[in-house]
C-alpha atoms as a PDB file:
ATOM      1  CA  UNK A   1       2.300  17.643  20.794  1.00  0.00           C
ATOM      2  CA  UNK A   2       3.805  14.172  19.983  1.00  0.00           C
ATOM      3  CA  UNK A   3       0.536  12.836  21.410  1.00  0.00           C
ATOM      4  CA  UNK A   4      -1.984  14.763  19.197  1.00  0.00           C
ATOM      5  CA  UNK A   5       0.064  13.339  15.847  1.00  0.00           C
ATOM      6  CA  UNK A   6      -0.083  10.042  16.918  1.00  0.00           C
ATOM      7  CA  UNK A   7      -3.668  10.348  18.047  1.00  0.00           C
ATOM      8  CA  UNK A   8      -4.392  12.105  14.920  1.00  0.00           C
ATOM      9  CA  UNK A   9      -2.587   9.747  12.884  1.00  0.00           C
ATOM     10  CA  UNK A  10      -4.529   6.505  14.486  1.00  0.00           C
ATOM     11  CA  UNK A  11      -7.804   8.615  13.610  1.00  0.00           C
ATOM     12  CA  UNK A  12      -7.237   9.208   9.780  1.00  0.00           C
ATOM     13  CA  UNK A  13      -5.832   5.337   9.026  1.00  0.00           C
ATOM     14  CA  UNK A  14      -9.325   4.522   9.920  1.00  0.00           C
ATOM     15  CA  UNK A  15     -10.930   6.829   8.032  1.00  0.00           C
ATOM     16  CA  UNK A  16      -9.480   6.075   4.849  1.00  0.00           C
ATOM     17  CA  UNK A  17     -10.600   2.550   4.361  1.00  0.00           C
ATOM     18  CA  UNK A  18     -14.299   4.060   5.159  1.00  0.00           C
ATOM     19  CA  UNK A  19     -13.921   6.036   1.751  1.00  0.00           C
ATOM     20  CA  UNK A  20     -13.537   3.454   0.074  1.00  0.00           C
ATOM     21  CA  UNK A  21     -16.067   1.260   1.043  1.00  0.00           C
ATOM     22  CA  UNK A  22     -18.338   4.074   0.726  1.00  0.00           C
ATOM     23  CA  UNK A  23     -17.159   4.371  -3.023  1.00  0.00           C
ATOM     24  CA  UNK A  24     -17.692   0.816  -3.957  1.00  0.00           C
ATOM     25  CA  UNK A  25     -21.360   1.031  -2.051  1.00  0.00           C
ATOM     26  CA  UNK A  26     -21.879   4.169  -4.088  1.00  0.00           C
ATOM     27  CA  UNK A  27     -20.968   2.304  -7.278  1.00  0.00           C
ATOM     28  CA  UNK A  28     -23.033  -0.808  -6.244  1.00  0.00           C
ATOM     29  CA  UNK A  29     -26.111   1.144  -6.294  1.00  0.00           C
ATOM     30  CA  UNK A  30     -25.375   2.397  -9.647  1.00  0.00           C
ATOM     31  CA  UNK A  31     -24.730  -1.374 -10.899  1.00  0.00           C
ATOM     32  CA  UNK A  32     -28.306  -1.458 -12.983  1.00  0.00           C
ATOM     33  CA  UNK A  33     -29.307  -2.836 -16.380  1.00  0.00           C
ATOM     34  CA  UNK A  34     -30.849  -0.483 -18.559  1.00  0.00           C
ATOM     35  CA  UNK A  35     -34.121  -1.369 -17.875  1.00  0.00           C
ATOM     36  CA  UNK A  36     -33.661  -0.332 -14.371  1.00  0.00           C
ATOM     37  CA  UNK A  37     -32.941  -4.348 -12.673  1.00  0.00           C
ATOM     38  CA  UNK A  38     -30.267  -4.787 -10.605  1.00  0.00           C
ATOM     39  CA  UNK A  39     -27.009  -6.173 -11.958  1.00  0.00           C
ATOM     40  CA  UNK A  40     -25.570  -9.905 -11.027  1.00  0.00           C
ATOM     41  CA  UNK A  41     -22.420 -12.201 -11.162  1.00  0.00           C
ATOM     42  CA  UNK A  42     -19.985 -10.453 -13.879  1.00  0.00           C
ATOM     43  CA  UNK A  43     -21.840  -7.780 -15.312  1.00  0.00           C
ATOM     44  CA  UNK A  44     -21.878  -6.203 -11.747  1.00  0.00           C
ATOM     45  CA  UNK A  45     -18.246  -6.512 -11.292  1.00  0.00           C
ATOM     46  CA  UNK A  46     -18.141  -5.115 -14.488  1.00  0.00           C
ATOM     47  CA  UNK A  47     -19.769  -1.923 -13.608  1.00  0.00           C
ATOM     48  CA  UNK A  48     -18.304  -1.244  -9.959  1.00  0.00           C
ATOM     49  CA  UNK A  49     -14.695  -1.716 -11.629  1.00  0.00           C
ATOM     50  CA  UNK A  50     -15.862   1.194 -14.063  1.00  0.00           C
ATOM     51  CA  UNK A  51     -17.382   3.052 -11.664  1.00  0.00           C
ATOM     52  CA  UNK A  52     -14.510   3.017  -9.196  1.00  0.00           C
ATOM     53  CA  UNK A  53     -11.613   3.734 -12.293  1.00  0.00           C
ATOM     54  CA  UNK A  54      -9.844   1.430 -11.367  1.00  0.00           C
ATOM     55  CA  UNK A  55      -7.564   2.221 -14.323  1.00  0.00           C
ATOM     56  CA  UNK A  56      -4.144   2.976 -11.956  1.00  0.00           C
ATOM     57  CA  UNK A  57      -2.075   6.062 -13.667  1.00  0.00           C
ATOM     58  CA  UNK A  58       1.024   3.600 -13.809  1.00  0.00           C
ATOM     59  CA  UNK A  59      -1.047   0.525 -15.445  1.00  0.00           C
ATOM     60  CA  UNK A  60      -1.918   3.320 -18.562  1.00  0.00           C
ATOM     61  CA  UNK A  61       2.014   4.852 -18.819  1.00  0.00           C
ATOM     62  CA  UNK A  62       3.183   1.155 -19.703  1.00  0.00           C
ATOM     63  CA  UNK A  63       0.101   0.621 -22.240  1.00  0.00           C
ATOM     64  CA  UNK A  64       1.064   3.890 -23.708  1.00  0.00           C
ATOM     65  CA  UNK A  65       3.323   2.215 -26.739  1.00  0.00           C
ATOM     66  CA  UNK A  66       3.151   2.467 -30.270  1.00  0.00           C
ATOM     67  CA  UNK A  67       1.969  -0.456 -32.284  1.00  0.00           C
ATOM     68  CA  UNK A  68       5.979  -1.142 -33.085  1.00  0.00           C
ATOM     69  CA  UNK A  69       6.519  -1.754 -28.805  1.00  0.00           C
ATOM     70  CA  UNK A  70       7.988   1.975 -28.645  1.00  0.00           C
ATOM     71  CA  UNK A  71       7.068   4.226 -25.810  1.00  0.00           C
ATOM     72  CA  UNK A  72       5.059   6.807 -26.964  1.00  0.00           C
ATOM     73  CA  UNK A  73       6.597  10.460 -25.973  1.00  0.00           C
ATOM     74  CA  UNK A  74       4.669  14.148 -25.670  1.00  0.00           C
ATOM     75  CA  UNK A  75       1.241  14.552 -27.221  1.00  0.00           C
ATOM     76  CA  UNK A  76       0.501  10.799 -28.449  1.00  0.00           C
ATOM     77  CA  UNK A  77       1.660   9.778 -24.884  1.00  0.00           C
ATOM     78  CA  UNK A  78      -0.920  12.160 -23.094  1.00  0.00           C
ATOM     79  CA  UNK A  79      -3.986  11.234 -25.203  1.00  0.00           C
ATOM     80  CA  UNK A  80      -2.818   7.708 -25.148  1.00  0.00           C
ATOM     81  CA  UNK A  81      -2.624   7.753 -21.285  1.00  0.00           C
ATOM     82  CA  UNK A  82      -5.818  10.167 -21.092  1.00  0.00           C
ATOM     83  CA  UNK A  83      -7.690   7.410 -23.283  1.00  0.00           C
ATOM     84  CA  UNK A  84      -6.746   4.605 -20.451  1.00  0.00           C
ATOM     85  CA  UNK A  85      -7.987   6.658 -17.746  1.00  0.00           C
ATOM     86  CA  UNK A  86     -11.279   6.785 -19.663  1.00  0.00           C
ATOM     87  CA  UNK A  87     -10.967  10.731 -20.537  1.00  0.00           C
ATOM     88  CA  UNK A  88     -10.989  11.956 -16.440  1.00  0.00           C
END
């Protein structure tokens, strides 16, 4: 039994890393101008970093303050914090 978690274990830490690379190839493809032409230099960094919401949960509860530095609580918090995350 101690085997098969180990074994199982060794399996899925090289699985995850695979999901992600097949997220940011996912989000390259997408990286096009309107016009349909690929994307280059910042403009494509740009776009994978928006594609991939890279906006972290923690990153968007310390931006949620009010424009006096004071942590936002209940209702203005959430749509402050739902606002970061880009409305997911």
């Amino acid at each position: 039994m101690k085997n098969i978690i180990i074994a199982l274990s060794v399996v899925l830490s090289f699985a995850f890393p695979s999901f992600a690379f097949a997220d940011k190839a996912a989000c390259e493809t997408k990286a096009v101008s309107h016009d349909g032409k690929p994307l280059y230099g910042a403009a494509k960094d740009a776009s994978i970093k928006k594609c991939m919401g890279d906006a972290k949960p923690d990153d968007c509860e310390a931006k949620a303050v009010s424009k006096d530095g004071k942590p936002l609580y209940g209702a203005a918090k959430a749509a402050s914090i739902k606002k970061c995350e880009g409305g997911k």
